[in-house]
C-alpha atoms as a PDB file:
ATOM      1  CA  UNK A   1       3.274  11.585   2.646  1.00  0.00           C
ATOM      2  CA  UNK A   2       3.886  14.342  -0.089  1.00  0.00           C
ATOM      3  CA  UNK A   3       6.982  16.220  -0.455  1.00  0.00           C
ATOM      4  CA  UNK A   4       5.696  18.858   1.294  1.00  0.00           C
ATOM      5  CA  UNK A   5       4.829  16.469   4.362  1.00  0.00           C
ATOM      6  CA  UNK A   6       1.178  16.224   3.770  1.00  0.00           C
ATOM      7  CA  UNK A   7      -0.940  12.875   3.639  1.00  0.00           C
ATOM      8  CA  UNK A   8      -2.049  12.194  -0.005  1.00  0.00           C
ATOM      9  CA  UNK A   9      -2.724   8.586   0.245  1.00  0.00           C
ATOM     10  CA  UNK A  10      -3.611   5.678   2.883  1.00  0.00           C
ATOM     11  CA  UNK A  11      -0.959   3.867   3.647  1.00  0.00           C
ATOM     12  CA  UNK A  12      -1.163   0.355   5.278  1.00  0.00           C
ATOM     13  CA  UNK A  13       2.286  -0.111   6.523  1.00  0.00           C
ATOM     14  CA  UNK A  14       4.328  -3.700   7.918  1.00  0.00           C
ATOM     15  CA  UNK A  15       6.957  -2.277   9.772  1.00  0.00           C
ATOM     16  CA  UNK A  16       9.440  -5.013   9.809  1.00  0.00           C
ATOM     17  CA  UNK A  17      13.048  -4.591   8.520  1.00  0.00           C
ATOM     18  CA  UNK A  18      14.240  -4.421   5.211  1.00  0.00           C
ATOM     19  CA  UNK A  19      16.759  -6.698   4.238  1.00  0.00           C
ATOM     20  CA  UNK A  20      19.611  -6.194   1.127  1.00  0.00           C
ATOM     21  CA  UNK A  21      17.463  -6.747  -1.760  1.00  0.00           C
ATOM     22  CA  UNK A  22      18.167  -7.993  -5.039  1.00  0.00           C
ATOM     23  CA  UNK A  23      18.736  -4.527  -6.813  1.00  0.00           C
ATOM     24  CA  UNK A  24      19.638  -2.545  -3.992  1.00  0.00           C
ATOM     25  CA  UNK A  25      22.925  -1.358  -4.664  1.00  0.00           C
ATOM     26  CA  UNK A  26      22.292  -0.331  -8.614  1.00  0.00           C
ATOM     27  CA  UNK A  27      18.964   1.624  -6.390  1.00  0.00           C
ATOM     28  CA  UNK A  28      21.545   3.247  -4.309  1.00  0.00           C
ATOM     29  CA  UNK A  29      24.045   3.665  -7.565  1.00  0.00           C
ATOM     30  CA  UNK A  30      21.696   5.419  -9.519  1.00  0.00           C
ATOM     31  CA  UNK A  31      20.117   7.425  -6.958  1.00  0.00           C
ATOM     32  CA  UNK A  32      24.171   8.829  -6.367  1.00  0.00           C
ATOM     33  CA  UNK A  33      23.907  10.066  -9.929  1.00  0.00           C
ATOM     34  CA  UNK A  34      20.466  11.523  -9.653  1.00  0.00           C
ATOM     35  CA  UNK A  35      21.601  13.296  -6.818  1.00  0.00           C
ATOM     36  CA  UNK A  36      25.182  14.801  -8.383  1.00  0.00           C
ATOM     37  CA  UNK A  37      22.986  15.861 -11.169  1.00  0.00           C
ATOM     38  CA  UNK A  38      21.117  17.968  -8.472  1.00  0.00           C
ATOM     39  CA  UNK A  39      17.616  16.279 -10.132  1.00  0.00           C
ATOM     40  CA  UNK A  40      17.045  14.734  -6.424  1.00  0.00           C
ATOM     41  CA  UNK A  41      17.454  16.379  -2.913  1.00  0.00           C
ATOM     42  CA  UNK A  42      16.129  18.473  -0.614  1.00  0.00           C
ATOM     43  CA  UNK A  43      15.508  22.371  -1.825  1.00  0.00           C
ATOM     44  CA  UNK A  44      16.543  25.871   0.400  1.00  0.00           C
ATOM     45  CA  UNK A  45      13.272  25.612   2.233  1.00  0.00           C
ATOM     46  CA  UNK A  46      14.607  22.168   3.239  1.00  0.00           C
ATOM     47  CA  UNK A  47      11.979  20.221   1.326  1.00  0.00           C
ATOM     48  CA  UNK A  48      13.096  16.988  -0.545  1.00  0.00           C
ATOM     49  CA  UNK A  49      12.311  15.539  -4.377  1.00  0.00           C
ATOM     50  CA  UNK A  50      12.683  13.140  -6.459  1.00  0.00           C
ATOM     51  CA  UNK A  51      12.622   9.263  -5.937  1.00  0.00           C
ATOM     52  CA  UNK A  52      13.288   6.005  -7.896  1.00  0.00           C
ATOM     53  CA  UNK A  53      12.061   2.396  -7.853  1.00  0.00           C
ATOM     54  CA  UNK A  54      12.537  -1.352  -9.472  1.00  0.00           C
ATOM     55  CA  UNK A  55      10.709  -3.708  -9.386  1.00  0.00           C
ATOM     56  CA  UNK A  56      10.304  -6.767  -7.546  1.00  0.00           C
ATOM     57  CA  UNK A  57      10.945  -9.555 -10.510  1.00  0.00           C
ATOM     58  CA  UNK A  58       7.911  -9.810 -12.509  1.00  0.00           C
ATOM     59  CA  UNK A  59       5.472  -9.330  -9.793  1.00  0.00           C
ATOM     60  CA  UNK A  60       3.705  -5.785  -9.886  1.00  0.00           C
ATOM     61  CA  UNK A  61       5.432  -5.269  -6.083  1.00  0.00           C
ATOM     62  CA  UNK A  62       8.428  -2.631  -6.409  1.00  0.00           C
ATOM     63  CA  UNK A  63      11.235  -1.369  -3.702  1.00  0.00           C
ATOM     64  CA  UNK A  64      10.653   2.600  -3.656  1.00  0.00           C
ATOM     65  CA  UNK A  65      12.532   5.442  -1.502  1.00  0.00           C
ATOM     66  CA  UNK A  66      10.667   5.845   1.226  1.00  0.00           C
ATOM     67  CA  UNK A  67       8.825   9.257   2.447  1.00  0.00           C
ATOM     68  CA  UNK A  68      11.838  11.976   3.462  1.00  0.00           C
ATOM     69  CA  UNK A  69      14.287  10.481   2.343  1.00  0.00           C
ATOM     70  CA  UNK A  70      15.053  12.309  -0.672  1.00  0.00           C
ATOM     71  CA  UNK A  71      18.359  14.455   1.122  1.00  0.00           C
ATOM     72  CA  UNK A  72      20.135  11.334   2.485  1.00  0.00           C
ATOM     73  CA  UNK A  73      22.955  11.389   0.819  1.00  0.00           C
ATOM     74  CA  UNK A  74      23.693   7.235   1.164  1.00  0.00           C
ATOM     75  CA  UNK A  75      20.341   5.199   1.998  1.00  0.00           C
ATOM     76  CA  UNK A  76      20.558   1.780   4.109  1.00  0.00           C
ATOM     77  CA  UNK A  77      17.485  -0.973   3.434  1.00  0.00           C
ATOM     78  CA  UNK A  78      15.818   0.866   6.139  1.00  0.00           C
ATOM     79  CA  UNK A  79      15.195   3.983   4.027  1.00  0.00           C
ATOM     80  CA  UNK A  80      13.369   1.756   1.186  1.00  0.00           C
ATOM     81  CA  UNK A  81       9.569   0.265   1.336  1.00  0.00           C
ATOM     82  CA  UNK A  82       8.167  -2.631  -0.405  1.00  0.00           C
ATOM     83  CA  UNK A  83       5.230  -1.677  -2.153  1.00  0.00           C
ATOM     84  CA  UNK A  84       2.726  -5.093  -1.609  1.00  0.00           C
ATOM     85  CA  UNK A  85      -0.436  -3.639  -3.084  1.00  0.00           C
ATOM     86  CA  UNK A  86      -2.166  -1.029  -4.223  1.00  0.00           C
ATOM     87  CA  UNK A  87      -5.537   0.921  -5.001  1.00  0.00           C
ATOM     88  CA  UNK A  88      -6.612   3.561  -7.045  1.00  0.00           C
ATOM     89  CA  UNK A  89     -10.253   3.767  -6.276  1.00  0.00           C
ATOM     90  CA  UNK A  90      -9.305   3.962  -2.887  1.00  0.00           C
ATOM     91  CA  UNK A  91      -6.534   5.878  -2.684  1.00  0.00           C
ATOM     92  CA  UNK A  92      -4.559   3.476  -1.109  1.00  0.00           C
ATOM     93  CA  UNK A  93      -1.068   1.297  -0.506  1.00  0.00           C
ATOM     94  CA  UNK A  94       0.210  -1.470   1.401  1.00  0.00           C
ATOM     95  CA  UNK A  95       4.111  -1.447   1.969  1.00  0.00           C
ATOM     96  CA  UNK A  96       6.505  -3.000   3.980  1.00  0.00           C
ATOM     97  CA  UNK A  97       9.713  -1.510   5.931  1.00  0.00           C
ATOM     98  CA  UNK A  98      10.256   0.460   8.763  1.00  0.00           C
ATOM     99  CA  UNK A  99       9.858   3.962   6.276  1.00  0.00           C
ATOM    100  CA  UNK A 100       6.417   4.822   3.908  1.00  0.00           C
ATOM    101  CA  UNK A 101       6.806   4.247   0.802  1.00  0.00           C
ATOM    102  CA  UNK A 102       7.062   7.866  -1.315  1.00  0.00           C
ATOM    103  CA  UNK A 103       4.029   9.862  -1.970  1.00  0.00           C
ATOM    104  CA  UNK A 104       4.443   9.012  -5.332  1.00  0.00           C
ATOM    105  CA  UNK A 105       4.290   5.615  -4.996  1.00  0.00           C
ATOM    106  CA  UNK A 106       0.784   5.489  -6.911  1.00  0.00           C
ATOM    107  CA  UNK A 107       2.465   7.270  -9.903  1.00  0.00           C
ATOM    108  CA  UNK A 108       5.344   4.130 -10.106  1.00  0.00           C
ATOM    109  CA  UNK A 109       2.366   1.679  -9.420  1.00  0.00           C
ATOM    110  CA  UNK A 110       0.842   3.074 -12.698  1.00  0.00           C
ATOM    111  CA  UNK A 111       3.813   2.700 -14.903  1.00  0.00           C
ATOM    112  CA  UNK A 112       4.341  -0.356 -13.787  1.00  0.00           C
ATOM    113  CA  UNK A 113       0.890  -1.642 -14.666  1.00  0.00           C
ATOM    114  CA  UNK A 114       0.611  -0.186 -18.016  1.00  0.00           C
ATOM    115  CA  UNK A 115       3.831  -1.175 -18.846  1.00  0.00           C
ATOM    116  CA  UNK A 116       4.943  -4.559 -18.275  1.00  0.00           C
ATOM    117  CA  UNK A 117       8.543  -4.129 -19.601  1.00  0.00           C
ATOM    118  CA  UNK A 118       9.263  -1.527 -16.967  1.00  0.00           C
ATOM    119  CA  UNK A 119      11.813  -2.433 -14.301  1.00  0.00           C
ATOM    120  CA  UNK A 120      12.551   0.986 -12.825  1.00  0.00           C
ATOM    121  CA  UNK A 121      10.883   4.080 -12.717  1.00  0.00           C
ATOM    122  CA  UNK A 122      12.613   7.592 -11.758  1.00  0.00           C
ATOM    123  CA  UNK A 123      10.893  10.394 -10.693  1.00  0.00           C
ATOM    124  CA  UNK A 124      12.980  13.523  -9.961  1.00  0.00           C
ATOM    125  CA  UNK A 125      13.096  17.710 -10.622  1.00  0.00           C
ATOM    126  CA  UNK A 126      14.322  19.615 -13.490  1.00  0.00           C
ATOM    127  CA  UNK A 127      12.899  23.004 -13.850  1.00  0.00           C
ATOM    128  CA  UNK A 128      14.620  23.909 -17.200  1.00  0.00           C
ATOM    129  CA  UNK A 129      14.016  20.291 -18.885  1.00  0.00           C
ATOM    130  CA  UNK A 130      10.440  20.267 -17.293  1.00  0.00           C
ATOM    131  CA  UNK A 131       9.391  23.785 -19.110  1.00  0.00           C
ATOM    132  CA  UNK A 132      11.312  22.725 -22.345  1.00  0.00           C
ATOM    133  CA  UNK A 133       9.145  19.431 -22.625  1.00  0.00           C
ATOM    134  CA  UNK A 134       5.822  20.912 -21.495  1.00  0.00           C
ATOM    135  CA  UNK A 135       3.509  19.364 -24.176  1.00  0.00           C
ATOM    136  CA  UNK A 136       6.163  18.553 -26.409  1.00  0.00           C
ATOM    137  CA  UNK A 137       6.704  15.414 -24.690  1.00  0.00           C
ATOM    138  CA  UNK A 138       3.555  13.174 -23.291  1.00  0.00           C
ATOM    139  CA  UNK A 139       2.491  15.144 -20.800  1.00  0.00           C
ATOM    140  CA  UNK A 140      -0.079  14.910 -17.933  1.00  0.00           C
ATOM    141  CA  UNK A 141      -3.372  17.385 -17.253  1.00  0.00           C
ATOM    142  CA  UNK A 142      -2.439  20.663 -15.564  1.00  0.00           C
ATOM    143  CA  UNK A 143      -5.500  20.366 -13.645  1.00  0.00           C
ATOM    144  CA  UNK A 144      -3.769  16.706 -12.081  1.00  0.00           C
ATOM    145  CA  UNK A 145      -1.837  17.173  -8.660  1.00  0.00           C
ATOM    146  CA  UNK A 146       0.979  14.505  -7.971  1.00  0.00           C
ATOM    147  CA  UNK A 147       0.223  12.501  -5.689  1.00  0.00           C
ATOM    148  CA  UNK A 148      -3.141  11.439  -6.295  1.00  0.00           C
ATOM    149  CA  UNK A 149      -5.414   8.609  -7.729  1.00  0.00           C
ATOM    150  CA  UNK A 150      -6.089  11.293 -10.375  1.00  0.00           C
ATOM    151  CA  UNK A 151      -2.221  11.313 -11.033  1.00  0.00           C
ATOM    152  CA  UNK A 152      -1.971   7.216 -11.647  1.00  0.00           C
ATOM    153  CA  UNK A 153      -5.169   7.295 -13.880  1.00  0.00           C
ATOM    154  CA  UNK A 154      -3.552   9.975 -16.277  1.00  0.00           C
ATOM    155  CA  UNK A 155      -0.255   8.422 -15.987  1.00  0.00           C
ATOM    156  CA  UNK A 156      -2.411   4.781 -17.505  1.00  0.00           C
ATOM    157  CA  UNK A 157      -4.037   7.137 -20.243  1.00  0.00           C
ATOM    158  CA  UNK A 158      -1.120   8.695 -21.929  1.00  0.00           C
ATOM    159  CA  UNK A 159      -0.014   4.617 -22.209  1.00  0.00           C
ATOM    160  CA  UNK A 160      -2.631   4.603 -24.612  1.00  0.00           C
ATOM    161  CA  UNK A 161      -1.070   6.505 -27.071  1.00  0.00           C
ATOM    162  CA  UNK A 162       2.552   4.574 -28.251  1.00  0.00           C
ATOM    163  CA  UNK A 163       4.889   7.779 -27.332  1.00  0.00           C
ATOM    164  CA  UNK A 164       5.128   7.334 -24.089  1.00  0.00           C
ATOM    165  CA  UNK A 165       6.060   3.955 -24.761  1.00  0.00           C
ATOM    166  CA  UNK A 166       8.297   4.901 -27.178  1.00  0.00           C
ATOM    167  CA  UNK A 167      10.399   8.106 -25.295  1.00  0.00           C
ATOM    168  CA  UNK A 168       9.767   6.515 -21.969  1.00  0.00           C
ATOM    169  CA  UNK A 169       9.662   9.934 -20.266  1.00  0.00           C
ATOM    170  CA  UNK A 170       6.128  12.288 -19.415  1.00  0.00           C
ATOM    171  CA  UNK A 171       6.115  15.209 -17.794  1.00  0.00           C
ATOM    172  CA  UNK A 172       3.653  16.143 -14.682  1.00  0.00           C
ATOM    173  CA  UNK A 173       1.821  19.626 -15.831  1.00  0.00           C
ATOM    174  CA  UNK A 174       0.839  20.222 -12.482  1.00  0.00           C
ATOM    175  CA  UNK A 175       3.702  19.525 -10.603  1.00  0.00           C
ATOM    176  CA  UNK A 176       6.558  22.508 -11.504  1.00  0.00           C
ATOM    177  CA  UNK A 177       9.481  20.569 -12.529  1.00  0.00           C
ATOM    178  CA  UNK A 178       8.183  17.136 -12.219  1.00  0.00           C
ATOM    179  CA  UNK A 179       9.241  14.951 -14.907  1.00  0.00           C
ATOM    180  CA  UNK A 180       9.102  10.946 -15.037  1.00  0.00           C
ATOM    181  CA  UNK A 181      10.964   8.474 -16.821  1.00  0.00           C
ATOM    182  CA  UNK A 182      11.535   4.578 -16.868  1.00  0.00           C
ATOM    183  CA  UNK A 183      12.743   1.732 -18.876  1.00  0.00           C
ATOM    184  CA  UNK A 184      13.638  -2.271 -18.543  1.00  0.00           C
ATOM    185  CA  UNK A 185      16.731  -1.295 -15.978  1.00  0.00           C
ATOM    186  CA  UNK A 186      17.929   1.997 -13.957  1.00  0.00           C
ATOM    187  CA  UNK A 187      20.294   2.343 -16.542  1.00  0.00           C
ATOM    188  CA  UNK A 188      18.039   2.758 -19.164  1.00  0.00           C
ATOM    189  CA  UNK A 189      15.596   5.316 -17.251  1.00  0.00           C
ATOM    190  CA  UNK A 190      18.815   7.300 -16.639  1.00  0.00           C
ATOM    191  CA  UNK A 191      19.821   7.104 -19.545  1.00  0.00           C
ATOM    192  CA  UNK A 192      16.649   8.804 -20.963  1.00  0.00           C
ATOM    193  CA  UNK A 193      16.888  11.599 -18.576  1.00  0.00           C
ATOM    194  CA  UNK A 194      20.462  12.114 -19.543  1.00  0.00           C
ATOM    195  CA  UNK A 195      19.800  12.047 -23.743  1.00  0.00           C
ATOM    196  CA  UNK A 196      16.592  14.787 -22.828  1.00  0.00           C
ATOM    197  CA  UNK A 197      19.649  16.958 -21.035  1.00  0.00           C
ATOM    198  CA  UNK A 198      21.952  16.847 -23.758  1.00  0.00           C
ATOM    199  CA  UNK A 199      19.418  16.931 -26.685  1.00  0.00           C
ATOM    200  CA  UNK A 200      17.173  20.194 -24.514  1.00  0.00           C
ATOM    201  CA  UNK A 201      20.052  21.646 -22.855  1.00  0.00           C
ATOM    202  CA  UNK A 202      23.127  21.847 -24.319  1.00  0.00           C
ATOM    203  CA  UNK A 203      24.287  25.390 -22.233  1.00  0.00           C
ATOM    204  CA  UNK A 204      23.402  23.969 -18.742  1.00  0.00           C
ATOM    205  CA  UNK A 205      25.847  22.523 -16.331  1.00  0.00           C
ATOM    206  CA  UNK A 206      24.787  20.830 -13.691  1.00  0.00           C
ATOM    207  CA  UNK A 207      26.565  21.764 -10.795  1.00  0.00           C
ATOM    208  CA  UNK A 208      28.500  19.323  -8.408  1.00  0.00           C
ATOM    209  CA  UNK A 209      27.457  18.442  -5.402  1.00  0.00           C
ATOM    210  CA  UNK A 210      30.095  18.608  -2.592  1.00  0.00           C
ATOM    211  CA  UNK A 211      31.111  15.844  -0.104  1.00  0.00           C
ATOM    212  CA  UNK A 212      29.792  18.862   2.443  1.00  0.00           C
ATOM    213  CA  UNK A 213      26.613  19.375   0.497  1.00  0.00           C
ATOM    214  CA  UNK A 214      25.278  15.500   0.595  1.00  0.00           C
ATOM    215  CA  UNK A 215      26.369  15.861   4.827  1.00  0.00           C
ATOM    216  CA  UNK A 216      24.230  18.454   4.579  1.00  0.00           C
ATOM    217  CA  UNK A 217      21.619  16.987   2.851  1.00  0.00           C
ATOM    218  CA  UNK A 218      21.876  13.629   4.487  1.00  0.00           C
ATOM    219  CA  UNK A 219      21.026  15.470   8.123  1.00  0.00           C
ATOM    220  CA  UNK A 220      18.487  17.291   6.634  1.00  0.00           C
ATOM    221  CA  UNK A 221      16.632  14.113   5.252  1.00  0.00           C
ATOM    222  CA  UNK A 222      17.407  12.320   8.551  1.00  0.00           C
ATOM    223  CA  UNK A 223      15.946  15.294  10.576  1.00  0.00           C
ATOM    224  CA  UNK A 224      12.986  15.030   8.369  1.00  0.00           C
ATOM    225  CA  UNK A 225      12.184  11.420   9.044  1.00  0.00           C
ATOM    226  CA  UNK A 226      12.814  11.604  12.502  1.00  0.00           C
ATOM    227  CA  UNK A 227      10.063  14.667  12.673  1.00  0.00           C
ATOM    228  CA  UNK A 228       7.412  12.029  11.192  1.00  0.00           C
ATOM    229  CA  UNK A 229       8.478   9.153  13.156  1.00  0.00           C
ATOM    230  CA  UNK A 230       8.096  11.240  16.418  1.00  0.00           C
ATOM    231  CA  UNK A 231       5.780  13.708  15.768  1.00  0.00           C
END
């Protein structure tokens, strides 16, 4: 599923439950942050962004917010997939859990693979970091939507080049706002995001998001799943 509900890639899924994996409450931590800083959620039209993974150990298998997800304000195992395998050429996943895996789960399985230092990979929304690192920053094709196998074989070319390697951040041309980063931990990938704030936007406060705001969003992203389970 996209963000804007549409199918971008087959997905193969094992619905079986998810139990408390290793990593899931530093997932859940982080993803608290990402969402204060208003980088994650769901937008006025009611449309979520933004999602984060780890991976599994030192296989290339990662936990990843699942599809719809992205305005639940506190997510159980349920609300994560296992990403088991992948294909480019095909445009296709296998994951396990009762939710799909994000639409961007071919993006994550790129970084992953071209980077085998990676442990977590965020992907969230910042319109005024996004614009201000346009180009400046490794950056993908306009012409590439998110989303696609076109998407995960830019994402393994600009690992050619050792910037990417070296900021651990790009930014998606094509997708307004999009930006990615990732490092050995969560805490390092957020703590990327946060330096590109303060160093590219030293007059912009990020608002707080209200106790009432994450209800709001958490019913919103429940509503949303619910939609796709029952269609």
């Amino acid at each position: 599923m996209s963000e804007t509900g549409s199918v971008k890639f087959t997905c193969q899924q094992v619905a079986v439950e998810m139990p408390r994996f290793a990593g899931f409450a530093e997932l859940n931590r982080y993803r608290r942050k990402l969402l204060v800083l208003g980088v994650i959620g769901v937008d006025a039209s009611g449309v979520g962004f933004g999602n984060l993974s780890i991976r599994n150990g030192a296989t290339p298998r990662f936990y990843i917010t699942g599809s719809a997800t992205a305005g639940i304000s506190e997510l159980m195992p349920a609300d994560y997939a296992k990403v088991v395998a992948y294909d480019f050429v095909r445009n296709w996943l296998e994951c396990e859990g009762i939710t799909v895996a994000s639409s961007e789960s071919l993006t994550h399985a790129a970084v992953y693979e071209s980077d085998p230092t990676a442990r977590a990979v965020i992907h969230c929304h910042d319109k005024k970091l996004w614009a201000a690192l346009l180009d400046e920053a490794p950056t993908t094709p306009k012409r590439v939507e998110y989303g696609t196998p076109e998407m995960a074989y830019a994402v393994r070319r600009l690992f050619e080049a050792p910037e990417v390697r070296r900021r651990k951040i790009f930014v998606m041309a094509a997708h307004d706002g999009g930006l990615v980063t990732f490092g050995r931990d969560l805490q390092e990938a957020f703590g990327i995001l946060k330096n590109e704030m303060a160093s590219h936007l030293k007059d912009v406060k990020h608002r707080h998001v209200s106790n009432s705001e994450l209800r709001k969003f958490s019913r919103a992203g429940r509503r949303a799943k619910e939609r796709r389970a029952h269609p």
